[in-house]
Protein backbone atom coordinates (compact mmCIF):
# COMPACT_ATOMS: atom_id res chain seq x y z
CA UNK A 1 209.31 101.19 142.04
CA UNK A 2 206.12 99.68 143.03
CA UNK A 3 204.10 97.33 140.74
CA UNK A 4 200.90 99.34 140.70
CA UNK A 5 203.68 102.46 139.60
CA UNK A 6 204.69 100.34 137.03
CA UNK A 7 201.65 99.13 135.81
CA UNK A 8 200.49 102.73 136.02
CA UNK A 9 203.25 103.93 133.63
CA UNK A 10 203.04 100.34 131.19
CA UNK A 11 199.37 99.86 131.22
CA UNK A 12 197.51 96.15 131.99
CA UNK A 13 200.21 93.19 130.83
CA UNK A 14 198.88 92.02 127.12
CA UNK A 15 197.39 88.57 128.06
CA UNK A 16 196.76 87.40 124.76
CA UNK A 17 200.58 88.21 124.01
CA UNK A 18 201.72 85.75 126.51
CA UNK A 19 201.42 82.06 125.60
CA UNK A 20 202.95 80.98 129.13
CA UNK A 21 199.60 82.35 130.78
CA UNK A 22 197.22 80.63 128.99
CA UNK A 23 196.95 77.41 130.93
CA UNK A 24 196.29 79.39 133.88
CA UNK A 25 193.90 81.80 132.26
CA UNK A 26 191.93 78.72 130.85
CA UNK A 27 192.02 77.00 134.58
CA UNK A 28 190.58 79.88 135.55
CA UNK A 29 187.99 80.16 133.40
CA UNK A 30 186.54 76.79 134.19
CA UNK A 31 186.48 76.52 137.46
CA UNK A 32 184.75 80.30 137.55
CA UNK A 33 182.10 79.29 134.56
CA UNK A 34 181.81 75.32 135.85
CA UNK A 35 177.93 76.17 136.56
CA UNK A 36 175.76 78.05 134.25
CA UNK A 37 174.97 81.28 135.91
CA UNK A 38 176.52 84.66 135.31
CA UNK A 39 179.82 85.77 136.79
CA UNK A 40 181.17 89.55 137.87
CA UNK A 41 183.91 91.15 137.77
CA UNK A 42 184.30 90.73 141.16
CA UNK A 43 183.51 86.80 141.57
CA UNK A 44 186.52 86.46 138.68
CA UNK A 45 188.86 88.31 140.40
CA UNK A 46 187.88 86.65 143.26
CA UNK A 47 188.04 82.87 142.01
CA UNK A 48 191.74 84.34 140.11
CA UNK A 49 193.08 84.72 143.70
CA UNK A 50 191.92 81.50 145.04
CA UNK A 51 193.16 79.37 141.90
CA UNK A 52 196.73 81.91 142.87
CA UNK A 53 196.60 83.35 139.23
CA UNK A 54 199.51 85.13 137.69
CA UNK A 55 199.70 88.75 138.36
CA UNK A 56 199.38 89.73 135.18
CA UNK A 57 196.01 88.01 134.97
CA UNK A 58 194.99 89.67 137.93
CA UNK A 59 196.13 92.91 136.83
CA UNK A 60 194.14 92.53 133.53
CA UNK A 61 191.08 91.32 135.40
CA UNK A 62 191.05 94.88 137.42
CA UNK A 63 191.54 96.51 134.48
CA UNK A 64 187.98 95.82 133.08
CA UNK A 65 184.92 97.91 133.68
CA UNK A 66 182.38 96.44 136.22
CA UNK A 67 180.17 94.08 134.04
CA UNK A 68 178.78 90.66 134.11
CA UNK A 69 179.95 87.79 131.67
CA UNK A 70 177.83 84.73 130.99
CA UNK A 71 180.47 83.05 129.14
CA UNK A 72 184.59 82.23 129.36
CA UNK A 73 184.28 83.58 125.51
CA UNK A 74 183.32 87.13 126.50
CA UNK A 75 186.20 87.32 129.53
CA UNK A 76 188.85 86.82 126.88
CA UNK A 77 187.16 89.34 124.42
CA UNK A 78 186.97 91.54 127.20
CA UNK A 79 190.59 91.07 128.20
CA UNK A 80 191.49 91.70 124.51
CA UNK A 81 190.10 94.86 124.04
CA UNK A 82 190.72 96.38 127.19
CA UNK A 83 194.03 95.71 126.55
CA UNK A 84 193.80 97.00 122.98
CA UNK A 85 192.64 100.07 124.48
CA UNK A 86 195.37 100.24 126.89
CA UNK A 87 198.38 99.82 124.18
């Protein structure tokens, strides 16, 4: 089975659930908000695959409607209830 087949089935991976992705879900928030200017969906997903980001942070990052965040505080709200909604 494919992942996107399973991910289809399971839904996004529950990144707040999983304590082992936090450092890299925090490294990625820094580098992406180190300046002060508004960030995409796109540029995060973006700077995730540069930084080589867990799947399941990438997979959660897809997951959320097109938007732009102006702080690491709303990505990880964001993550949270899209994968609220998901469950």
């Amino acid at each position: 089975m494919s992942c996107d087949n399973a991910v289809a089935r399971r839904g996004p991976v529950l990144v707040q659930d999983r304590a082992d992705l936090a450092p890299s879900l925090a490294m990625l928030l820094a580098r992406t908000f180190s300046t002060p200017t508004p960030v995409t969906t796109v540029r995060l997903l973006r700077d995730a695959l540069a930084v080589w980001a867990p799947a399941e942070i990438l997979l959660s990052i897809q997951a959320l409607p097109e938007r732009t965040f102006r702080s690491a505080t709303e990505v990880t709200q964001s993550l949270v209830l899209v994968e609220e909604v998901d469950a």
